[in-house]
C-alpha atoms as a PDB file:
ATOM      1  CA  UNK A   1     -97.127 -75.411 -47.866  1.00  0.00           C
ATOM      2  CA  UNK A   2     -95.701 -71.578 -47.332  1.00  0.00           C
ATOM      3  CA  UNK A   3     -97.662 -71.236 -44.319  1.00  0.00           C
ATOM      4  CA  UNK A   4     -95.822 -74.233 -42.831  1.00  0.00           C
ATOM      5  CA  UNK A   5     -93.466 -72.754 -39.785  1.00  0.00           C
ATOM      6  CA  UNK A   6     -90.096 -73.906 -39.102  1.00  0.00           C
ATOM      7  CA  UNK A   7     -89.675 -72.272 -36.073  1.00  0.00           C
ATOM      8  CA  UNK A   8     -91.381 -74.562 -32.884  1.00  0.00           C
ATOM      9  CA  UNK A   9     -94.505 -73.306 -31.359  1.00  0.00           C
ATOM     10  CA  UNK A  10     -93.738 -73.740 -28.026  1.00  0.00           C
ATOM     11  CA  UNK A  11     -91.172 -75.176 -25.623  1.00  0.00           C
ATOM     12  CA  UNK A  12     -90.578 -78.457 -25.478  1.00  0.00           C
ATOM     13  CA  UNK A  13     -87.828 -80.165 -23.068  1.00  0.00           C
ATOM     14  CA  UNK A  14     -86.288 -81.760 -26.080  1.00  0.00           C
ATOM     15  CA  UNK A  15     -85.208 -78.178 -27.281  1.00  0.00           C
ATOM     16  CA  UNK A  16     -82.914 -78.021 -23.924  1.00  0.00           C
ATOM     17  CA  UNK A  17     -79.907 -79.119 -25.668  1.00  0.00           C
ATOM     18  CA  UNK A  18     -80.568 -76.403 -28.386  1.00  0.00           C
ATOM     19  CA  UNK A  19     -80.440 -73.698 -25.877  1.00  0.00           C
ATOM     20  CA  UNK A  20     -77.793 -74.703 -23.655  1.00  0.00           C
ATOM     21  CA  UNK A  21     -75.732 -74.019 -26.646  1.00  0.00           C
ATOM     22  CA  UNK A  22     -77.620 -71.358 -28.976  1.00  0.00           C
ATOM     23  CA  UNK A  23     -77.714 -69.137 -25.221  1.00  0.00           C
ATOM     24  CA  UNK A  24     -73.780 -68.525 -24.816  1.00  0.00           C
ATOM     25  CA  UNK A  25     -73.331 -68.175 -28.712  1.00  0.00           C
ATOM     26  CA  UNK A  26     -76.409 -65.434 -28.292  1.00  0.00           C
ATOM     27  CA  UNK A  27     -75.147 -64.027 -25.651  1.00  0.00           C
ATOM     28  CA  UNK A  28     -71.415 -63.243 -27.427  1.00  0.00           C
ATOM     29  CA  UNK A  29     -73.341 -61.932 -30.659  1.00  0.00           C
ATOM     30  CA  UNK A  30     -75.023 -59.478 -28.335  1.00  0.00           C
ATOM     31  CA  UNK A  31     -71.873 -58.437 -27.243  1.00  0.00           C
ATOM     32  CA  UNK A  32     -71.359 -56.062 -30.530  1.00  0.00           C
ATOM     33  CA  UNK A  33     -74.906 -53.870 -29.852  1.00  0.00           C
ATOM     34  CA  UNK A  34     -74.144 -53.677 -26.263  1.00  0.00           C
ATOM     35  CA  UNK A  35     -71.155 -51.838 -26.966  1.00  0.00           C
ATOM     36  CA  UNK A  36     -72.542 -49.682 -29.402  1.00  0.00           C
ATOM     37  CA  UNK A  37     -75.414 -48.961 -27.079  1.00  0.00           C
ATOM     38  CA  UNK A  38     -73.010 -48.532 -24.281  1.00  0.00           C
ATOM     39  CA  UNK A  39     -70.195 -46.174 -26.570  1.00  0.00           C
ATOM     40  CA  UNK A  40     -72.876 -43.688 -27.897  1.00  0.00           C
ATOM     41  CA  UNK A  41     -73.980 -43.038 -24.479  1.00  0.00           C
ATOM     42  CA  UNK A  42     -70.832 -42.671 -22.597  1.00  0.00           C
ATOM     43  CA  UNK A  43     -69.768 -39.327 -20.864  1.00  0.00           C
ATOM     44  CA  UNK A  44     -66.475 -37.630 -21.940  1.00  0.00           C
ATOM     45  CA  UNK A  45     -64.606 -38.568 -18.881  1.00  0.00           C
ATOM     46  CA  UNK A  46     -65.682 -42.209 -19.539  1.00  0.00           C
ATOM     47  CA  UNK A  47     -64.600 -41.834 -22.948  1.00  0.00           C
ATOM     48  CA  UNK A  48     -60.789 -41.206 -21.945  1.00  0.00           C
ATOM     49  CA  UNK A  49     -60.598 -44.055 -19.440  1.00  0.00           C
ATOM     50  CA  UNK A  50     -57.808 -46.426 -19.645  1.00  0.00           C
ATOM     51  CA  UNK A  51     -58.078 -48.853 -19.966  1.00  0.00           C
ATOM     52  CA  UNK A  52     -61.427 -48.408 -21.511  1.00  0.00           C
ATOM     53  CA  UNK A  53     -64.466 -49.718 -20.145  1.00  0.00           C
ATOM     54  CA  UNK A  54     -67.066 -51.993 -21.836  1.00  0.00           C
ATOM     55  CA  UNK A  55     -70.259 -50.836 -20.275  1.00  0.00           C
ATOM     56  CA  UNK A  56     -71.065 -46.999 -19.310  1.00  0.00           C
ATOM     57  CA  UNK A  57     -71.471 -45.997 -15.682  1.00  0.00           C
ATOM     58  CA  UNK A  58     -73.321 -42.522 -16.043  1.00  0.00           C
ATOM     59  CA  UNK A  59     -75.236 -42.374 -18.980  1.00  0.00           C
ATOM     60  CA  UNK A  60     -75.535 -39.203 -21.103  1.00  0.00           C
ATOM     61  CA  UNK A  61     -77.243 -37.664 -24.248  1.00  0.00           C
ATOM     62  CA  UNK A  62     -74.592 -34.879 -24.629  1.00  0.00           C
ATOM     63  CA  UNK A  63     -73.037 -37.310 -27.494  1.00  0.00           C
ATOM     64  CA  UNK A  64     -76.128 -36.991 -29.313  1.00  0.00           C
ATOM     65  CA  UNK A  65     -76.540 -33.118 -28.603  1.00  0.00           C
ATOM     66  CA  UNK A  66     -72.777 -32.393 -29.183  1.00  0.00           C
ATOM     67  CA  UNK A  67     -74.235 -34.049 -32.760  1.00  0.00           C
ATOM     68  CA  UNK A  68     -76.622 -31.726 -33.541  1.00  0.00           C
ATOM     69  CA  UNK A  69     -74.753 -28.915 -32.615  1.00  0.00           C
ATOM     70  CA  UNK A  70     -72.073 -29.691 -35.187  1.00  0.00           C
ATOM     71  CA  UNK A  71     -74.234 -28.789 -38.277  1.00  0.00           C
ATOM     72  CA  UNK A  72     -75.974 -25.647 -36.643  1.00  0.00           C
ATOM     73  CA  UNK A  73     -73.777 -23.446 -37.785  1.00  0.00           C
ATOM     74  CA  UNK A  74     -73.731 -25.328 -41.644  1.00  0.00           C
ATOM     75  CA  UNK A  75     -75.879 -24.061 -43.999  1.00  0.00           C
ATOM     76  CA  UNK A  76     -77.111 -28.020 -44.122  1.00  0.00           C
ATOM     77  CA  UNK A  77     -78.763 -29.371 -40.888  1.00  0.00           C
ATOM     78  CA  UNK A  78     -78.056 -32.552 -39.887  1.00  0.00           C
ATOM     79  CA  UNK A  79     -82.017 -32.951 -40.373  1.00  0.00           C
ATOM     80  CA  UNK A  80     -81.792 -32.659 -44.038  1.00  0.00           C
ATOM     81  CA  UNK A  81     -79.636 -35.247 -44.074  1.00  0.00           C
ATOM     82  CA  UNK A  82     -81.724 -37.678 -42.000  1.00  0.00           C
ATOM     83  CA  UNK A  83     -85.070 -36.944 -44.181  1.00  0.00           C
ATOM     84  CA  UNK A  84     -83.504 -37.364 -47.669  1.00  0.00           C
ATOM     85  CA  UNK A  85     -82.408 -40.667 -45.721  1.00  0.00           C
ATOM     86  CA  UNK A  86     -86.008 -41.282 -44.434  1.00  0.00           C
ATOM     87  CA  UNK A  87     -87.199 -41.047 -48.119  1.00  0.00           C
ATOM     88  CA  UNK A  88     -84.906 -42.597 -49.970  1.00  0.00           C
ATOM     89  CA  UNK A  89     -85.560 -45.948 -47.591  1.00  0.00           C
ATOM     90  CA  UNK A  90     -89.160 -45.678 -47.971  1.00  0.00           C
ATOM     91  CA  UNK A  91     -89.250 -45.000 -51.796  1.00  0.00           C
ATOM     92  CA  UNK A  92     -86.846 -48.050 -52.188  1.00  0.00           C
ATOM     93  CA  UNK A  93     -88.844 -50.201 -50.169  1.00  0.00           C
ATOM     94  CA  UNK A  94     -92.045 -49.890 -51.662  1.00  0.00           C
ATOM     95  CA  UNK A  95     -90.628 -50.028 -55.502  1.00  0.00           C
ATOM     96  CA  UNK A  96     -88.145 -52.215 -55.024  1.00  0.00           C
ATOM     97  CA  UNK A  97     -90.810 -55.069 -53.662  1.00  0.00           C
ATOM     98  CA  UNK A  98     -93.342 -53.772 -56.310  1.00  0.00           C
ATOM     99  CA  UNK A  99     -90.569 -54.553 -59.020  1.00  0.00           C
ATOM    100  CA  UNK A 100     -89.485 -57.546 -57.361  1.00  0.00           C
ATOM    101  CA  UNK A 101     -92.977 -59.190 -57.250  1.00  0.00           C
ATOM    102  CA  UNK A 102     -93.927 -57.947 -61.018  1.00  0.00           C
ATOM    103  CA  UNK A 103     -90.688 -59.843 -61.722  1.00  0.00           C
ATOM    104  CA  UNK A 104     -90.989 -62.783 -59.694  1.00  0.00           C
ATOM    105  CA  UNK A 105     -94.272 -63.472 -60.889  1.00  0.00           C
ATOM    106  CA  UNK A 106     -93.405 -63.109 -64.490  1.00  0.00           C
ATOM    107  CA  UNK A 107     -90.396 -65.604 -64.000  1.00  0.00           C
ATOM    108  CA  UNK A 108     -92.373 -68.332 -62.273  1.00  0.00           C
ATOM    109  CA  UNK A 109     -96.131 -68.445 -63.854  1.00  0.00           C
ATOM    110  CA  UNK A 110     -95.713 -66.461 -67.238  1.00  0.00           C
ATOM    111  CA  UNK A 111     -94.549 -68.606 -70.328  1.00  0.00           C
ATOM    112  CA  UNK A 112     -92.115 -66.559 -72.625  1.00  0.00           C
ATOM    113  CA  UNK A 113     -88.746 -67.129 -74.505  1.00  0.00           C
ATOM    114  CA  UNK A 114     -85.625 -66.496 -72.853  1.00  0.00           C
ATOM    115  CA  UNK A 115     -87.302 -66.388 -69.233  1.00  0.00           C
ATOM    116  CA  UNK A 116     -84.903 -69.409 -68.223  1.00  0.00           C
ATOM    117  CA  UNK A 117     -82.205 -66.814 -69.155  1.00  0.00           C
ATOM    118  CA  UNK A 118     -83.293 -63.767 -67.983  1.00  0.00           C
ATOM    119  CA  UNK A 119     -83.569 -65.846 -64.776  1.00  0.00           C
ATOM    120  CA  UNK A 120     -79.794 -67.317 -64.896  1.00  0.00           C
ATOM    121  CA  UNK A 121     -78.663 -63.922 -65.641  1.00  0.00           C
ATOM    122  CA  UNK A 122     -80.384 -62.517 -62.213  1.00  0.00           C
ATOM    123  CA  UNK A 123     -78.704 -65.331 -60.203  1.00  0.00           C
ATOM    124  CA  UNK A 124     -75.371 -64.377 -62.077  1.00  0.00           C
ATOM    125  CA  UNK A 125     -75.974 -60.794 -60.719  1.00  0.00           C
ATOM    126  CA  UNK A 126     -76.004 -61.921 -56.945  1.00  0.00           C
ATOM    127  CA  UNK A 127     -72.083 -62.722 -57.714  1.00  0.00           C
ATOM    128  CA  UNK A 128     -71.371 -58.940 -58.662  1.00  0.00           C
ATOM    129  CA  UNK A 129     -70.512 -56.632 -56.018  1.00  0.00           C
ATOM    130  CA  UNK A 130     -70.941 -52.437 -56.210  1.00  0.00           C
ATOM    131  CA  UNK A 131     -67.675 -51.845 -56.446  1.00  0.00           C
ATOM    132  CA  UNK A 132     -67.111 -54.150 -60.085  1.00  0.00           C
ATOM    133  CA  UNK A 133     -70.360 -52.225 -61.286  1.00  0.00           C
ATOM    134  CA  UNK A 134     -69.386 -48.586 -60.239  1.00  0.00           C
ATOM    135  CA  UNK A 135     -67.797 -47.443 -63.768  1.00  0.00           C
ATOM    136  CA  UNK A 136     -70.488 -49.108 -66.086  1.00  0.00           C
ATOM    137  CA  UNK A 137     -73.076 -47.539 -63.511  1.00  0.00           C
ATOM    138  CA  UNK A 138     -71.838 -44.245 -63.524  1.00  0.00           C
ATOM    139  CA  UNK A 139     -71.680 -44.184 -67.506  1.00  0.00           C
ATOM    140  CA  UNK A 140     -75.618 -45.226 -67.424  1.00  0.00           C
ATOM    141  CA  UNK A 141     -76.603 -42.520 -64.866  1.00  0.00           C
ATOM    142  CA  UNK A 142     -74.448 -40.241 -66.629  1.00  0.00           C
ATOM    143  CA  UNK A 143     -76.033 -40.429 -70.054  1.00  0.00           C
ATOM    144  CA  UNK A 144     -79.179 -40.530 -68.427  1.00  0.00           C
ATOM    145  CA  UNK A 145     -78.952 -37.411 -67.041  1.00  0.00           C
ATOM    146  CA  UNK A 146     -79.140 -38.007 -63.224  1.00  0.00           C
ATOM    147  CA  UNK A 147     -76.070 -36.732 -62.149  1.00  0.00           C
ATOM    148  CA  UNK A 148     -76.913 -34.468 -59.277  1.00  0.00           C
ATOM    149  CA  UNK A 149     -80.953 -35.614 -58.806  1.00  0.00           C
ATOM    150  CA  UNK A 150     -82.690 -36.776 -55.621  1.00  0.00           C
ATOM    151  CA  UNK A 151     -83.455 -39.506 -57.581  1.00  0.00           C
ATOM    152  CA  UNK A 152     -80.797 -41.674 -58.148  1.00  0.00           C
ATOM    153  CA  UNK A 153     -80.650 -42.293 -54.434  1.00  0.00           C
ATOM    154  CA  UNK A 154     -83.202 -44.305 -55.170  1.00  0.00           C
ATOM    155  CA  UNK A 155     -82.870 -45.367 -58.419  1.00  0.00           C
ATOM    156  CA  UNK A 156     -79.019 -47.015 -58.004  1.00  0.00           C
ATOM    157  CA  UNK A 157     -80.908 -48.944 -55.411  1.00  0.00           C
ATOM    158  CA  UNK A 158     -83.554 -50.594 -57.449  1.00  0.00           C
ATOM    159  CA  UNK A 159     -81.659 -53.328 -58.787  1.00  0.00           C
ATOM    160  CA  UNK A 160     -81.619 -56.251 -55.981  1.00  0.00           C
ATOM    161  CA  UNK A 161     -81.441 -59.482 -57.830  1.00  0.00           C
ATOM    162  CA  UNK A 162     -81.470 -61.716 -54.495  1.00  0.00           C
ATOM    163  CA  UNK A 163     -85.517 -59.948 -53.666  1.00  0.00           C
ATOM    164  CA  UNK A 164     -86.257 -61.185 -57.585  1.00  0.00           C
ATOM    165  CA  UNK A 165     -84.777 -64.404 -56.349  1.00  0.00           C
ATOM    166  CA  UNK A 166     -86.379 -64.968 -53.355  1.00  0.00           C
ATOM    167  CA  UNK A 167     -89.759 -63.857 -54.413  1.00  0.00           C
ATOM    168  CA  UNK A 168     -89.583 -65.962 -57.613  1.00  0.00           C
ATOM    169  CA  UNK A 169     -88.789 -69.147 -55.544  1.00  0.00           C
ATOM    170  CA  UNK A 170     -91.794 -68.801 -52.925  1.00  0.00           C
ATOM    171  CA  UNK A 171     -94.444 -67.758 -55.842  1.00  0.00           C
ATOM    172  CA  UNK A 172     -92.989 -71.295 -57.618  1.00  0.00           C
ATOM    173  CA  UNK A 173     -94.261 -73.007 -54.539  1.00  0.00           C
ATOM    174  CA  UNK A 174     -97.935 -71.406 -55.429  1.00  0.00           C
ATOM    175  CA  UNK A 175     -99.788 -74.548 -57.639  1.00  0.00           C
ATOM    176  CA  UNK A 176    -100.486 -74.349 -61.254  1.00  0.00           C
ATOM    177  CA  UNK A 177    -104.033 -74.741 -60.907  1.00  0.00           C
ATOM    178  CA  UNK A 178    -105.104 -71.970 -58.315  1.00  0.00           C
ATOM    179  CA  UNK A 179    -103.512 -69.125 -60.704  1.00  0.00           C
ATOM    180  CA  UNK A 180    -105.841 -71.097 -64.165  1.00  0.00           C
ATOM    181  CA  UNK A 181    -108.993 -71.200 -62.004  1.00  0.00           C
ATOM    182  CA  UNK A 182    -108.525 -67.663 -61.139  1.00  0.00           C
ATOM    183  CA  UNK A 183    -107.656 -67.284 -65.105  1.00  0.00           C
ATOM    184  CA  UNK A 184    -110.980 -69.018 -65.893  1.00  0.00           C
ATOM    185  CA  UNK A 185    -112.930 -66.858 -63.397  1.00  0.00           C
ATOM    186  CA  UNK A 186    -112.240 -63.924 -65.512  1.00  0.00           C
ATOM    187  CA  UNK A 187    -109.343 -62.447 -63.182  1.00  0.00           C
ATOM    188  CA  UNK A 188    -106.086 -60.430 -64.773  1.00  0.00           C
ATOM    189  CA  UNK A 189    -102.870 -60.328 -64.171  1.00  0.00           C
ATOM    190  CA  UNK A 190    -103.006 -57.758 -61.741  1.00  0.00           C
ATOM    191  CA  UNK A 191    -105.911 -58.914 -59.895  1.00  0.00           C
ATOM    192  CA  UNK A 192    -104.566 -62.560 -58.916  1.00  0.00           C
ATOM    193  CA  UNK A 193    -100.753 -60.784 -58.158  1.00  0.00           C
ATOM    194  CA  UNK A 194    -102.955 -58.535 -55.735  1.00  0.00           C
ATOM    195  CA  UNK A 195    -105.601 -60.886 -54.287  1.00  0.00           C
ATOM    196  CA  UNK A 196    -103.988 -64.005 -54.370  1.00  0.00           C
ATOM    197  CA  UNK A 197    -100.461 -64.071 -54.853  1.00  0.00           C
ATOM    198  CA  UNK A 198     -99.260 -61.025 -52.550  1.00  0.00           C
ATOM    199  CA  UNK A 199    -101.592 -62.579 -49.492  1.00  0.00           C
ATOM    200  CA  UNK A 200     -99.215 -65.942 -49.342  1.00  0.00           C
ATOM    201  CA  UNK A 201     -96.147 -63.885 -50.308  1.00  0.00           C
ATOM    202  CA  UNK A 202     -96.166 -61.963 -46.970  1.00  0.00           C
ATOM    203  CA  UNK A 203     -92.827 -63.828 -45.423  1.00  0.00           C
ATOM    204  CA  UNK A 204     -90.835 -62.924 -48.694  1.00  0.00           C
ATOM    205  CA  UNK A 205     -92.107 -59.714 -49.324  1.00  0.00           C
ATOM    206  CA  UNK A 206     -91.438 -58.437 -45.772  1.00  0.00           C
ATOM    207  CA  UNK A 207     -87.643 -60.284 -45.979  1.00  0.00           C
ATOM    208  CA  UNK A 208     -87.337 -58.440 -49.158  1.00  0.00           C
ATOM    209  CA  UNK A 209     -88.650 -55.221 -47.404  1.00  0.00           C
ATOM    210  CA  UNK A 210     -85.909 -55.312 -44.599  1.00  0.00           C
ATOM    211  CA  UNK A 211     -82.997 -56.238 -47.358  1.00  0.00           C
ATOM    212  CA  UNK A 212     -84.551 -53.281 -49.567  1.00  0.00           C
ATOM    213  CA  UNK A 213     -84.423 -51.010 -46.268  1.00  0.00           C
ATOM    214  CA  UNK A 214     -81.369 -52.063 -45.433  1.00  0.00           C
ATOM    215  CA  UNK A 215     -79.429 -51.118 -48.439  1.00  0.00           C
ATOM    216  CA  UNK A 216     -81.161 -47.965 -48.428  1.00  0.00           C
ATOM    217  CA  UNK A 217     -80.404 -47.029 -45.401  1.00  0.00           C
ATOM    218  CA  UNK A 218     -76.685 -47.656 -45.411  1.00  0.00           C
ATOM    219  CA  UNK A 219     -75.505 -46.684 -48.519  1.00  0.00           C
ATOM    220  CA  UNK A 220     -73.428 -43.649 -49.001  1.00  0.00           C
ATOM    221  CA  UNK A 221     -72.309 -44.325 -53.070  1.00  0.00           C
ATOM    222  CA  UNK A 222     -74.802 -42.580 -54.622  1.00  0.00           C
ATOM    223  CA  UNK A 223     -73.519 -39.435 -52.378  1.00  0.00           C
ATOM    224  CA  UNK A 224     -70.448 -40.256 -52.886  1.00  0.00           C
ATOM    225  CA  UNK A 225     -70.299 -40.792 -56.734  1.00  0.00           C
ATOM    226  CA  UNK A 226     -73.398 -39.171 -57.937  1.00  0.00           C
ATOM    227  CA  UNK A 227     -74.182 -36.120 -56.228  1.00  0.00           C
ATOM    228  CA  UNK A 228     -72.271 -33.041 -55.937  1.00  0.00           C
ATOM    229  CA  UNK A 229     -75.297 -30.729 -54.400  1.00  0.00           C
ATOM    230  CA  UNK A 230     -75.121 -31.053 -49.981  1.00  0.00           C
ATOM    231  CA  UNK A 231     -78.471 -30.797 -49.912  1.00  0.00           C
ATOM    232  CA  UNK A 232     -79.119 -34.069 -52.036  1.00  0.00           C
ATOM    233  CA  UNK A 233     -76.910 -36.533 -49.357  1.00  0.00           C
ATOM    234  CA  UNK A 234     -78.169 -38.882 -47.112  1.00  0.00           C
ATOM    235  CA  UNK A 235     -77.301 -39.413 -43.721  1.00  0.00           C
ATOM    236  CA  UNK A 236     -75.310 -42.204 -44.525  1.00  0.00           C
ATOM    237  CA  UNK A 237     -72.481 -40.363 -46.393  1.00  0.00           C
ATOM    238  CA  UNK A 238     -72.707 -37.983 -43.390  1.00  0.00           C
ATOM    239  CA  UNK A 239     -71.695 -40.600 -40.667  1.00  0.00           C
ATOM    240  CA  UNK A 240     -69.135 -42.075 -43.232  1.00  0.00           C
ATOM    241  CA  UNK A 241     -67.768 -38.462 -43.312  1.00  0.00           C
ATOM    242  CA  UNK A 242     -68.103 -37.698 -39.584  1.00  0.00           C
ATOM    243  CA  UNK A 243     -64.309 -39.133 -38.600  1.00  0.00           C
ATOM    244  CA  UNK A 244     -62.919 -36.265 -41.232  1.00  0.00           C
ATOM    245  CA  UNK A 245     -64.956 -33.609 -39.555  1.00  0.00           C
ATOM    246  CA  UNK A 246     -64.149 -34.157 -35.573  1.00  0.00           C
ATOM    247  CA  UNK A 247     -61.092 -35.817 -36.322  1.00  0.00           C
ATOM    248  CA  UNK A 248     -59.390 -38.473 -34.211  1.00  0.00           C
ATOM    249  CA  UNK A 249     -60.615 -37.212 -31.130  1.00  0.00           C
ATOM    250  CA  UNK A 250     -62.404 -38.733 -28.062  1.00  0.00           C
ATOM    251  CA  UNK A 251     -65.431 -36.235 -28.721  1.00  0.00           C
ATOM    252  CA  UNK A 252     -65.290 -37.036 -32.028  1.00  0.00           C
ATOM    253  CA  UNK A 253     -65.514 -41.201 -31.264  1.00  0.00           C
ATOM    254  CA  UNK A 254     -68.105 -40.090 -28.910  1.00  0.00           C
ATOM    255  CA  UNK A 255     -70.183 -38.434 -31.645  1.00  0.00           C
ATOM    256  CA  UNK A 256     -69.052 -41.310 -34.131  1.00  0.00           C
ATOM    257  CA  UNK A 257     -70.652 -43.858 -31.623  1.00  0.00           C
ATOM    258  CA  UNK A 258     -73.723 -41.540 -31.341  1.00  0.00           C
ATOM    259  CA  UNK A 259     -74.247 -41.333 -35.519  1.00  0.00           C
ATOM    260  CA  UNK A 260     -73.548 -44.842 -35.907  1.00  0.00           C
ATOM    261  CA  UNK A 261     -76.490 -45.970 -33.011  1.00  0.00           C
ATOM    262  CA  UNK A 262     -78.635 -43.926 -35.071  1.00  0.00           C
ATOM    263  CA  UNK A 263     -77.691 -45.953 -37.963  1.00  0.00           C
ATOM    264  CA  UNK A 264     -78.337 -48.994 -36.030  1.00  0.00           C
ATOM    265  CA  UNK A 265     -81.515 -48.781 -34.284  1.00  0.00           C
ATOM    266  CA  UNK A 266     -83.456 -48.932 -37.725  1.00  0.00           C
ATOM    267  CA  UNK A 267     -81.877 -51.997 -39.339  1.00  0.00           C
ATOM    268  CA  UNK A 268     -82.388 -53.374 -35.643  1.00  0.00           C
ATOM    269  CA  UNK A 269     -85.581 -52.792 -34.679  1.00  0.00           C
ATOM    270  CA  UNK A 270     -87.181 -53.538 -38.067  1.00  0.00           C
ATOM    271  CA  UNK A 271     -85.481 -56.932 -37.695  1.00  0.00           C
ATOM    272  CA  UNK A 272     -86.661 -57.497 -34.000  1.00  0.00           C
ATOM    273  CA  UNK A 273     -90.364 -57.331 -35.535  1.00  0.00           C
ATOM    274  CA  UNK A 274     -89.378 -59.747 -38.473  1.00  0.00           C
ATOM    275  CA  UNK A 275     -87.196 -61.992 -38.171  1.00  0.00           C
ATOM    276  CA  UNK A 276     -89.740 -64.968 -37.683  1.00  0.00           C
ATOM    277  CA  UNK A 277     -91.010 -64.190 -41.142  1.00  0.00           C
ATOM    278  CA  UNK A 278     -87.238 -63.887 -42.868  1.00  0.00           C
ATOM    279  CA  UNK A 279     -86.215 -67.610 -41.291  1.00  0.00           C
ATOM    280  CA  UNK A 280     -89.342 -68.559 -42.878  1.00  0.00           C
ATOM    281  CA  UNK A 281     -88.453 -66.881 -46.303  1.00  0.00           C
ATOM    282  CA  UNK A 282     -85.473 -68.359 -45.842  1.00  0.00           C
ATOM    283  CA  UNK A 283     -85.981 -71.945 -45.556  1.00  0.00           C
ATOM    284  CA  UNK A 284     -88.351 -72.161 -48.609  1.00  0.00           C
ATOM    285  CA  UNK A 285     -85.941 -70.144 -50.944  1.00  0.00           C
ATOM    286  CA  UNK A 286     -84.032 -73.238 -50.548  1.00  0.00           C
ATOM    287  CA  UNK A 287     -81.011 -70.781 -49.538  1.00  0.00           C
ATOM    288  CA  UNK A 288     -78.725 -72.338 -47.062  1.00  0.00           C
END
């Protein structure tokens, strides 16, 4: 049942057709992360070429240095940036699928009143984008008292209806009957979400993971609209903020292209490692 794979597991000459056209389409979708490969490392003289070139000749790190020399005279290292980064990701990754699996479990095996609505109202949230939130939001952190805290980095992030989603819809594929015999074997709650549950949830927890990651990673609003202090931001807000620093320069583009691969290489590699396990997750969500 979940550990069913979609993906084939090996080649087969029927699959020909498949590649002769999934190959070109590839090979134009790689086009994108070439570039931004090929932009961060680019010399200046490369940089003012016209008309530009896609690929770099003479690759260089001074991009990357020329980045790292911009905040040494700042009070705020571009390092501080890149660790309250580094910790908001991990601190929203591990409680946002720790929150998502309490909740998916609770929506799919636990009996209760109202859980059909509580469940409709967390699809209804997957319509809502940050921006038709932000006032409400702000109100709620405000009264709270979290204006200017480390925390709500991670807090704002904690919300993510679609992991509650996808979790609930693979632990609905787990039967009845395995969850009452662990029940009659004198197991909790906890211990059959931790020794039985989490083991065949490993596709949508780790889909869940990179989403969680993700939106960690890249977000600059809590920065933006929640904390005043520099030493608080994430590197995020400083890439967003990098074209108002250098201005519209070519060594400023060049040190864009360097902050944004940066960015990139995260989200990227984590994918690389699982995106077998997030077709799976897809596919049984029943999300097409």
């Amino acid at each position: 049942m979940i550990k069913a794979k979609n993906n084939p597991q090996s080649f087969h000459k029927s699959q020909i057709k498949y590649h002769l056209i999934l190959i070109p389409i590839s090979f134009v979708m790689l086009l994108p992360i070439i570039f931004i490969f090929s932009q961060a490392f680019k010399p200046m003289d490369e940089l003012y070429l016209y008309p530009p070139r896609f690929l770099v000749r003479r690759p260089t790190l001074d991009n990357f240095f020329e980045l790292f020399r911009m905040t040494q005279g700042s009070s705020i290292p571009i390092s501080r940036y890149l660790i309250n980064s580094i910790l908001t990701a991990i601190a929203t990754v591990i409680l946002t699928i720790i929150i998502s699996v309490l909740a998916g479990y609770g929506l799919s095996k636990k009996k209760f009143k109202s859980k059909k609505l509580i469940f409709s109202l967390n699809n209804l949230a997957l319509m809502f984008v940050p921006t038709a939130v932000i006032i409400p939001r702000y109100l709620i952190i405000q009264k709270l008292g979290l204006i200017d805290t480390f925390w709500i980095n991670i807090l704002s992030l904690l919300a993510m209806p679609i992991g509650v989603f996808l979790i609930k819809q693979f632990i609905d594929q787990i039967p009845d009957a395995l969850i009452e015999a662990a029940y009659i074997d004198g197991a909790s709650d906890l211990n059959i979400i931790f020794n039985i549950i989490i083991p065949l949830l490993r596709p949508a927890i780790a889909t869940v993971g990179i989403l969680a990651f993700q939106a960690a990673w890249n977000s600059a609003e809590a920065s933006i609209y929640y904390i005043n202090n520099e030493n608080l931001k994430t590197f995020a807000f400083y890439v967003t903020n990098l074209t108002a620093v250098t201005g519209n320069t070519v060594a400023g583009q060049g040190i864009a292209a360097a902050a944004s691969l940066i960015m990139f290489v995260p989200n990227l590699i984590l994918f690389i490692f699982m995106q077998s396990k997030v077709m799976n997750t897809m596919a049984h969500s029943g999300l097409k």
